[in-house]
N, C-alpha and C. Protein backbone atom coordinates (compact mmCIF):
# COMPACT_ATOMS: atom_id res chain seq x y z
N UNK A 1 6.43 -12.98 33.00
CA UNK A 1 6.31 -11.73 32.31
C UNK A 1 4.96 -11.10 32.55
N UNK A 2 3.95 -12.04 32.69
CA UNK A 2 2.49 -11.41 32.93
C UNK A 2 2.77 -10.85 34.28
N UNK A 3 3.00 -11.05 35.11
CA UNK A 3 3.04 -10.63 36.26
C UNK A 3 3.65 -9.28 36.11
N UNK A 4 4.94 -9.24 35.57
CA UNK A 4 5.33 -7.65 35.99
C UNK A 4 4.63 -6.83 35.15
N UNK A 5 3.54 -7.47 34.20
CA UNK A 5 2.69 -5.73 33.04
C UNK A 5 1.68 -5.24 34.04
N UNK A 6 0.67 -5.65 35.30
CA UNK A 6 0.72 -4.98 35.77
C UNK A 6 1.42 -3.87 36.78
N UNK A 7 2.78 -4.57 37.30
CA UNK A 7 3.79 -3.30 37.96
C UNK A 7 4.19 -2.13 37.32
N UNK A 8 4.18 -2.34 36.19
CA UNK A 8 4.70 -1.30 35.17
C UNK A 8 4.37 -0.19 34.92
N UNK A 9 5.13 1.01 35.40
CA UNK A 9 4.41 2.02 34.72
C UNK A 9 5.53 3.12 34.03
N UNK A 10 5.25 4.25 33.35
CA UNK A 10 5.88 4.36 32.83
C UNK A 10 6.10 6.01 33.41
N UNK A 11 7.40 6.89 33.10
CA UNK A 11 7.22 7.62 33.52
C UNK A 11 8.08 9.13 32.67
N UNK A 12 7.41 10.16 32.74
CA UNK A 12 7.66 11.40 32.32
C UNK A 12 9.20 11.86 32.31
N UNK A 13 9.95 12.10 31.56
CA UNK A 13 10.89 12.88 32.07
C UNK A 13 11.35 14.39 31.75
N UNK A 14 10.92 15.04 32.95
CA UNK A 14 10.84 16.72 32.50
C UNK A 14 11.94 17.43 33.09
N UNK A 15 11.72 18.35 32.52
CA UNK A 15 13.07 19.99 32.88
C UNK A 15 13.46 19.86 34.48
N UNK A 16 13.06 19.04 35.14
CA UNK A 16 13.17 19.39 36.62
C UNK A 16 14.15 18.10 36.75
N UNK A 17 14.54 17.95 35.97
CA UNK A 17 15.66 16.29 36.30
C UNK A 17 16.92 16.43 36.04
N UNK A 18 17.86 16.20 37.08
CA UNK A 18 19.26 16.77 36.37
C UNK A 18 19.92 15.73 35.63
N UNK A 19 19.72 14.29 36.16
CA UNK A 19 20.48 13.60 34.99
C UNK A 19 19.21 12.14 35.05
N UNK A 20 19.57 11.35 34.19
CA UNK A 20 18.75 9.97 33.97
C UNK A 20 19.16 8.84 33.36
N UNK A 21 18.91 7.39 33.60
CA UNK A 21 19.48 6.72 33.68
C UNK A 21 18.02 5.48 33.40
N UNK A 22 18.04 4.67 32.35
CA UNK A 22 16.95 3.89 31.99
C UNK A 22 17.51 2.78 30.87
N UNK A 23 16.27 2.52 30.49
CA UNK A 23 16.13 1.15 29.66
C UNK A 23 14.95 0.92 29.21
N UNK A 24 14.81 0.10 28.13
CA UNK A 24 13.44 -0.45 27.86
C UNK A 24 13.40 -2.09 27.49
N UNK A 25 12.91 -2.52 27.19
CA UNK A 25 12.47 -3.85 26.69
C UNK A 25 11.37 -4.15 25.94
N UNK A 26 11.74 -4.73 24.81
CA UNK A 26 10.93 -4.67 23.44
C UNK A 26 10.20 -6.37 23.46
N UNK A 27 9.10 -6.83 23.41
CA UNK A 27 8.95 -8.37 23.59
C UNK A 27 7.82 -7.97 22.54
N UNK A 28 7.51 -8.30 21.50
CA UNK A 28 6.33 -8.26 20.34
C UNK A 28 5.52 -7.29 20.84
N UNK A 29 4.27 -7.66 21.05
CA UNK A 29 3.74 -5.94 21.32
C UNK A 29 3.80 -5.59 22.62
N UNK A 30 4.58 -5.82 23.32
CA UNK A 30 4.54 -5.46 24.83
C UNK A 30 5.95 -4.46 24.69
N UNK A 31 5.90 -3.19 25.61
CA UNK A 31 7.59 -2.65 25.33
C UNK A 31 7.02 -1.73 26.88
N UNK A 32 8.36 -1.81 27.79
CA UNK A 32 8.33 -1.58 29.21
C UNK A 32 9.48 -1.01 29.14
N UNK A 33 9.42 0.46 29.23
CA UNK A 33 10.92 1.26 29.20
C UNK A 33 10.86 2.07 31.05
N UNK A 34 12.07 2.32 31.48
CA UNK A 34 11.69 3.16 32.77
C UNK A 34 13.05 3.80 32.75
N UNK A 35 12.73 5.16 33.77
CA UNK A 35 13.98 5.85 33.86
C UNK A 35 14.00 6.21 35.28
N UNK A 36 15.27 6.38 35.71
CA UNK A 36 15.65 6.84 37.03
C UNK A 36 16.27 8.28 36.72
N UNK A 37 15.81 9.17 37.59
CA UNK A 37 16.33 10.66 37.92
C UNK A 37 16.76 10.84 39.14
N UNK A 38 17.29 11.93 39.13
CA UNK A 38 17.21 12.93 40.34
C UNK A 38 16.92 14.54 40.20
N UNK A 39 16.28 14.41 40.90
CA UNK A 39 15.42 15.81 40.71
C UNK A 39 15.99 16.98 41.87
N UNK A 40 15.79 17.96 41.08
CA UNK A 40 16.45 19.53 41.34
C UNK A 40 15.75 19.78 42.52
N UNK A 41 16.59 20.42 43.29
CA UNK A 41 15.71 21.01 44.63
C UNK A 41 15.21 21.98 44.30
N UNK A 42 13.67 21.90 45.39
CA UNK A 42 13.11 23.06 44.84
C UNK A 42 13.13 23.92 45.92
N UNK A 43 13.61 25.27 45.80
CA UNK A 43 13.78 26.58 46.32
C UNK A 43 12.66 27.53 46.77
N UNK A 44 11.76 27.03 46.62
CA UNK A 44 10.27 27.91 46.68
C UNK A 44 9.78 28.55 45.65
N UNK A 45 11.01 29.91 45.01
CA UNK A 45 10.64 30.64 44.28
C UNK A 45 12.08 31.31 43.41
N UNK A 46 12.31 30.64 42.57
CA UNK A 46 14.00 31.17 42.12
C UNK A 46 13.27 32.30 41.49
N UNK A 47 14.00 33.63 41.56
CA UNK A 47 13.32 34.89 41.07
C UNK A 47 14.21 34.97 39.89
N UNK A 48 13.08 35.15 38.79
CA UNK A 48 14.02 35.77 37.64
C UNK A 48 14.59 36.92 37.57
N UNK A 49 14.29 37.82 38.49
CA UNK A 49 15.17 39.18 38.47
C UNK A 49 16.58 38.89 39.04
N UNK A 50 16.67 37.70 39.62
CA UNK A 50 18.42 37.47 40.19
C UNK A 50 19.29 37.61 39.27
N UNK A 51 19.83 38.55 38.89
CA UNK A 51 20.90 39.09 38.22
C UNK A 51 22.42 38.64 38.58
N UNK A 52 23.53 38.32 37.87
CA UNK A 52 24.55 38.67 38.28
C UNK A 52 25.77 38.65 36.99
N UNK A 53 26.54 39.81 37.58
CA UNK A 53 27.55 40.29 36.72
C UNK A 53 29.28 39.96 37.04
N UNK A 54 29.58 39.30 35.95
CA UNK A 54 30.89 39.02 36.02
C UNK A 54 31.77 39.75 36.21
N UNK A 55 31.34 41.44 35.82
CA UNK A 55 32.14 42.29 36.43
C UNK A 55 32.04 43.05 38.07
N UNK A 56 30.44 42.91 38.21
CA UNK A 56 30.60 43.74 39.65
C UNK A 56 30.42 42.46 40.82
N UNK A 57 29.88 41.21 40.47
CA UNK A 57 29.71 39.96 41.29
C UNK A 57 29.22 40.40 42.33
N UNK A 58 27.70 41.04 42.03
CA UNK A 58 26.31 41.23 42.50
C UNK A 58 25.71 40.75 42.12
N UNK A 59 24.49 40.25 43.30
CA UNK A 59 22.93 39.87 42.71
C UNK A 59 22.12 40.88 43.27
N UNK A 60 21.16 41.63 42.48
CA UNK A 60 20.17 42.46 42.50
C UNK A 60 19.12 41.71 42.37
N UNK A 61 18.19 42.08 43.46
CA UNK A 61 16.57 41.42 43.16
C UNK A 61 15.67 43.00 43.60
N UNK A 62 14.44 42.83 43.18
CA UNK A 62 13.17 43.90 43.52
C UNK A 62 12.32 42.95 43.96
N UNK A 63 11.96 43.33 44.81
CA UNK A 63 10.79 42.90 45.63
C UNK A 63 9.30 42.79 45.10
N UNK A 64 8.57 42.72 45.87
CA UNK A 64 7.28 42.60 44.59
C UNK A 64 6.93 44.29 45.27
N UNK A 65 6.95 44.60 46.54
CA UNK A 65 6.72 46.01 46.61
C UNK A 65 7.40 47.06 46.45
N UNK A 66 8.58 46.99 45.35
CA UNK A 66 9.67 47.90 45.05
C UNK A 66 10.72 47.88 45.90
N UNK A 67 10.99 47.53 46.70
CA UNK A 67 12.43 47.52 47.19
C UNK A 67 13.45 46.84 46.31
N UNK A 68 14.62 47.30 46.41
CA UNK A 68 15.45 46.71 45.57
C UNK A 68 16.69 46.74 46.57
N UNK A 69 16.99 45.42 46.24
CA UNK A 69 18.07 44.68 47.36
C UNK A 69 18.95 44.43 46.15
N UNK A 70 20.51 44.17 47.06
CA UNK A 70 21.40 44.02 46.63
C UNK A 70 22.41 43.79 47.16
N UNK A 71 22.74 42.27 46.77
CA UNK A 71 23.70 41.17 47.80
C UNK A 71 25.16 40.97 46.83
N UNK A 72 25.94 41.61 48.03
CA UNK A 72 27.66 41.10 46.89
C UNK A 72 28.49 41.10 48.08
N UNK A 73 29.24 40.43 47.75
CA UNK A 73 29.51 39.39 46.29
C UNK A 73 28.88 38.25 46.24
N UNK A 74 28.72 37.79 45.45
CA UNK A 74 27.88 36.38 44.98
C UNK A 74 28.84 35.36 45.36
N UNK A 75 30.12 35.65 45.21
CA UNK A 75 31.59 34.73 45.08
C UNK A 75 32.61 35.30 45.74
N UNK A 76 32.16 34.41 46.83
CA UNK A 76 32.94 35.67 48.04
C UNK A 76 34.17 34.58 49.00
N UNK A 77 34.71 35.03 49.62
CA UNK A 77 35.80 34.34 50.50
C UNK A 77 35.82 34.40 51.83
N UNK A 78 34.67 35.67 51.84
CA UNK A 78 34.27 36.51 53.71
C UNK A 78 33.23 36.14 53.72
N UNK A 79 32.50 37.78 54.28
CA UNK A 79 31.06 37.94 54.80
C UNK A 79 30.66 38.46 53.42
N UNK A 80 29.13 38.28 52.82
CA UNK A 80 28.12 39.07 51.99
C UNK A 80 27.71 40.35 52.84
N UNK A 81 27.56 41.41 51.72
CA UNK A 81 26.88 42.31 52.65
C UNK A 81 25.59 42.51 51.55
N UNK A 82 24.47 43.02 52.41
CA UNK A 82 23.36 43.19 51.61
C UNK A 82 22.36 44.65 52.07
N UNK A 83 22.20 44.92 50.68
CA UNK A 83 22.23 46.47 50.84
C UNK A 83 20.48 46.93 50.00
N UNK A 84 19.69 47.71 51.37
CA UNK A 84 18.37 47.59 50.80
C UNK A 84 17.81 49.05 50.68
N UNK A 85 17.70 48.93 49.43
CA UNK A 85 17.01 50.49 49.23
C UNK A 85 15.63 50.18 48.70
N UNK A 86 15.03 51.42 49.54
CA UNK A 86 13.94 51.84 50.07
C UNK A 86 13.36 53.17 50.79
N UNK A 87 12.27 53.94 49.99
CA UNK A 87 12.08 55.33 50.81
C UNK A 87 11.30 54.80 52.12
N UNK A 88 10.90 53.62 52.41
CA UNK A 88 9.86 53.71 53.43
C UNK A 88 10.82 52.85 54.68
N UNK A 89 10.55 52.59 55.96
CA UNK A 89 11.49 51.46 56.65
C UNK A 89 10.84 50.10 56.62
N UNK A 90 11.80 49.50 56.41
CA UNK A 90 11.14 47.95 56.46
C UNK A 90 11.80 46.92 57.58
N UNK A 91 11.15 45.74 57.07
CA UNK A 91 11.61 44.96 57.91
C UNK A 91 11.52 43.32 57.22
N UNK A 92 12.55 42.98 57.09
CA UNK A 92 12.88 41.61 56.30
C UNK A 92 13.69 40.94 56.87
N UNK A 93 13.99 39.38 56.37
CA UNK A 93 14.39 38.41 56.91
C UNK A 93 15.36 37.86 55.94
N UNK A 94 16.78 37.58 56.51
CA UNK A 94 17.78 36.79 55.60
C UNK A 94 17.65 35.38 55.77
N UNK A 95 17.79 34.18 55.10
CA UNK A 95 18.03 32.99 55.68
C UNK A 95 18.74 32.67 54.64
N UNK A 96 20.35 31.36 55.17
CA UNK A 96 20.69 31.20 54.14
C UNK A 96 20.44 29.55 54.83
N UNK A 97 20.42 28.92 53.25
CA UNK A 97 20.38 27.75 53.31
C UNK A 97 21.54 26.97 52.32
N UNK A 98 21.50 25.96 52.85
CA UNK A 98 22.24 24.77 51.98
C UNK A 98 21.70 24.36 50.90
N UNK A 99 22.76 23.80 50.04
CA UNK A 99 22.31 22.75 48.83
C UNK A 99 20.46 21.85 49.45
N UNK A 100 21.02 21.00 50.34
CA UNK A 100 19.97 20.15 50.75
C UNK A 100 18.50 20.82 51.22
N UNK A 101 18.85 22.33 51.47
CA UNK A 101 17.17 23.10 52.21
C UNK A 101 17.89 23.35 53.77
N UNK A 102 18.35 23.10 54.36
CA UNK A 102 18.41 23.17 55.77
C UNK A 102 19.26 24.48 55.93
N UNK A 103 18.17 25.28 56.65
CA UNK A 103 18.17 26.74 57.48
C UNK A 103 19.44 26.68 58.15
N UNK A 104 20.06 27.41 57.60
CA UNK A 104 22.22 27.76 58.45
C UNK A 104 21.89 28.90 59.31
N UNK A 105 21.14 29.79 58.81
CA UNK A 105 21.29 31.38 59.27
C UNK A 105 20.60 32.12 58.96
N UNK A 106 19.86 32.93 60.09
CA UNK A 106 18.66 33.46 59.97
C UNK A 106 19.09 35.11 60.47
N UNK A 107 19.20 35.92 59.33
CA UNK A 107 18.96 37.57 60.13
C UNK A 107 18.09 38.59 60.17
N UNK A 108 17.78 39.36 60.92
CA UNK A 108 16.91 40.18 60.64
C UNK A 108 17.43 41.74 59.56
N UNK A 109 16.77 42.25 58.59
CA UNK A 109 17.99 42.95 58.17
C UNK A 109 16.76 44.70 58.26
N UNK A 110 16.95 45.02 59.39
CA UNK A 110 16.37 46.79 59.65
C UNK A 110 17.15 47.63 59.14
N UNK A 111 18.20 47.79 58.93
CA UNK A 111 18.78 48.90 58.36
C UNK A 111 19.03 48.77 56.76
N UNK A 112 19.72 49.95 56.59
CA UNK A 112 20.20 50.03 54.62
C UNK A 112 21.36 49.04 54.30
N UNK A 113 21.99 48.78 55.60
CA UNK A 113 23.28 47.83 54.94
C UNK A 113 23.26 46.70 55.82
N UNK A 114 23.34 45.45 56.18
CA UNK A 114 23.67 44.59 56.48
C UNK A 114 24.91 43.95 56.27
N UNK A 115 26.03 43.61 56.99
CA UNK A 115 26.46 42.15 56.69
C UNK A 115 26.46 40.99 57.35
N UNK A 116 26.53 39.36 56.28
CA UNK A 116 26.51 38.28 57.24
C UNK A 116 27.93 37.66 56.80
N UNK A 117 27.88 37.34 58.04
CA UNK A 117 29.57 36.59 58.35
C UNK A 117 29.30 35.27 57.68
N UNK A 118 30.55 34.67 56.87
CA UNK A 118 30.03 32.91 56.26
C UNK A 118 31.19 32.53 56.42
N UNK A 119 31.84 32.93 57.62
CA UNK A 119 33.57 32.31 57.74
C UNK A 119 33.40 30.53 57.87
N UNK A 120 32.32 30.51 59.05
CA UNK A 120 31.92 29.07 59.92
C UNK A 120 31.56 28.00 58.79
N UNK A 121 30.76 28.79 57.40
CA UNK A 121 30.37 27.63 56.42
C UNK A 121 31.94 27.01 55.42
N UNK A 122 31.39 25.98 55.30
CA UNK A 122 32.42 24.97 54.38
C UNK A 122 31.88 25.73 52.77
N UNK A 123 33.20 25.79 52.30
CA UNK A 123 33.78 26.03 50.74
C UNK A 123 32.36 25.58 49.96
N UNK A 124 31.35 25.99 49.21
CA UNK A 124 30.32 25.64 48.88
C UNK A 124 29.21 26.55 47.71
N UNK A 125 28.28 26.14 47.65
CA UNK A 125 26.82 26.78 46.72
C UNK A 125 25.85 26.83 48.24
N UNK A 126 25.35 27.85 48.33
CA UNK A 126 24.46 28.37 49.37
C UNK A 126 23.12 29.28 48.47
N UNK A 127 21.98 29.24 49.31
CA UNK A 127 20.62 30.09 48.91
C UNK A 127 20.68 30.78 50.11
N UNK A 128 20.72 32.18 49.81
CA UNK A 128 20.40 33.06 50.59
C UNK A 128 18.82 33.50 50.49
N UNK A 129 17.83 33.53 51.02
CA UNK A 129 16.31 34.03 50.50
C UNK A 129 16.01 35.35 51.79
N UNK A 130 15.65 35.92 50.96
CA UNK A 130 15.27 37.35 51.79
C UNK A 130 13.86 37.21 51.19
N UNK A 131 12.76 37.79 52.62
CA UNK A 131 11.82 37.85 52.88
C UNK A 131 10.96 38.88 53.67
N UNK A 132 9.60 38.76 53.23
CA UNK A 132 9.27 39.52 54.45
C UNK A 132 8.78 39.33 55.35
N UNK A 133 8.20 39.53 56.82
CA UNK A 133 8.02 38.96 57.91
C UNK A 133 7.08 37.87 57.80
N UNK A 134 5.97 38.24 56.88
CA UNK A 134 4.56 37.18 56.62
C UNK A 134 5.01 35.95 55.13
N UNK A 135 6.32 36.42 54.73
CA UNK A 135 7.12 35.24 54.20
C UNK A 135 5.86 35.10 52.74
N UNK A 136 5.24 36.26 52.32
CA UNK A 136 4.91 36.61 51.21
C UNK A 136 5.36 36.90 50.11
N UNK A 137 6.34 37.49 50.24
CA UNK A 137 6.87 38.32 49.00
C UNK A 137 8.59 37.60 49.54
N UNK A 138 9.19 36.71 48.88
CA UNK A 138 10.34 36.26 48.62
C UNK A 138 11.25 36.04 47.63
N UNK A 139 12.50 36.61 47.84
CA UNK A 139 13.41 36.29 46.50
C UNK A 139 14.75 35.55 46.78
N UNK A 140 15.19 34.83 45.97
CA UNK A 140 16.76 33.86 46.35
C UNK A 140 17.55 34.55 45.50
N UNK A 141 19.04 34.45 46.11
CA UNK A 141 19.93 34.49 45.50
C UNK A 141 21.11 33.81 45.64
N UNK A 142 22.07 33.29 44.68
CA UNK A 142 22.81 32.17 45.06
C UNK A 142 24.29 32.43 45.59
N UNK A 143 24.64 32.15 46.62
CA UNK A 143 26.40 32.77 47.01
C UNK A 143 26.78 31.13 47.27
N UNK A 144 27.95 31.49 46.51
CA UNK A 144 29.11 30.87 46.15
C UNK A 144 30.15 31.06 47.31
N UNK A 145 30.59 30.27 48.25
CA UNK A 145 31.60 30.27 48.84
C UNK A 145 32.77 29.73 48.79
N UNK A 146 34.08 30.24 48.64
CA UNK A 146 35.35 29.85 48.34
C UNK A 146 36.38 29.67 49.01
């Protein structure tokens, strides 16, 4: 028992854990509890402006320099199209990714309307993150494929 009080340590369990799984052990004044998690992927930057409505099954985000984008459907069966208003021209970047982080699809989006095709992806939860070229100013939004 001496041996494992120094292995022991103990550990936090915070908002970033989706489920957990532990124990402790009580021996007079000695008590050695531990927990196992798994922890949430992290996305870079989940934007709180990601909106979405059960009736129009859009996500709206604003940019940090006023543009305001707008990706629908969220819960789609096709292609997303994504639609960027703006008085000035820009130039931004789509990428969608997987559950796990790994880059599926990368577009460039110059005009007011875009769409991306998601025939090729499997039935799923996807992060779409739009960006701008210096990958400063970024927002996610989540599409649902069916």
């Amino acid at each position: 028992m001496l041996c494992a009080l120094p292995c022991s340590f103990s550990q936090d369990v915070s908002s970033d854990v989706i489920s957990t799984s532990g124990g402790s052990i009580v021996l007079e004044d000695f008590v050695m509890s531990w927990t196992i998690g798994e922890n949430i992927i992290d996305f870079s930057q989940i934007s709180p402006d990601v909106t979405t409505s059960s009736e129009s099954l859009s996500g709206t985000i604003k940019m940090n320099n006023g543009i305001l984008i707008k990706v629908y459907p969220v819960v789609t069966t096709g292609p997303i199209t994504i639609d960027i208003e703006s008085e000035d021209s820009v130039e931004l970047n789509a990428g969608l990714f997987n559950m796990k982080g790994s880059l599926l699809k990368i577009k460039k989006l110059n005009s007011d309307k875009e769409d991306m095709e998601l025939d090729h992806l499997a039935d799923g939860m996807y992060m779409l993150r739009i960006a701008d070229n210096e990958l400063k100013d970024m927002k996610i939004v989540k599409i649902i494929k069916q």
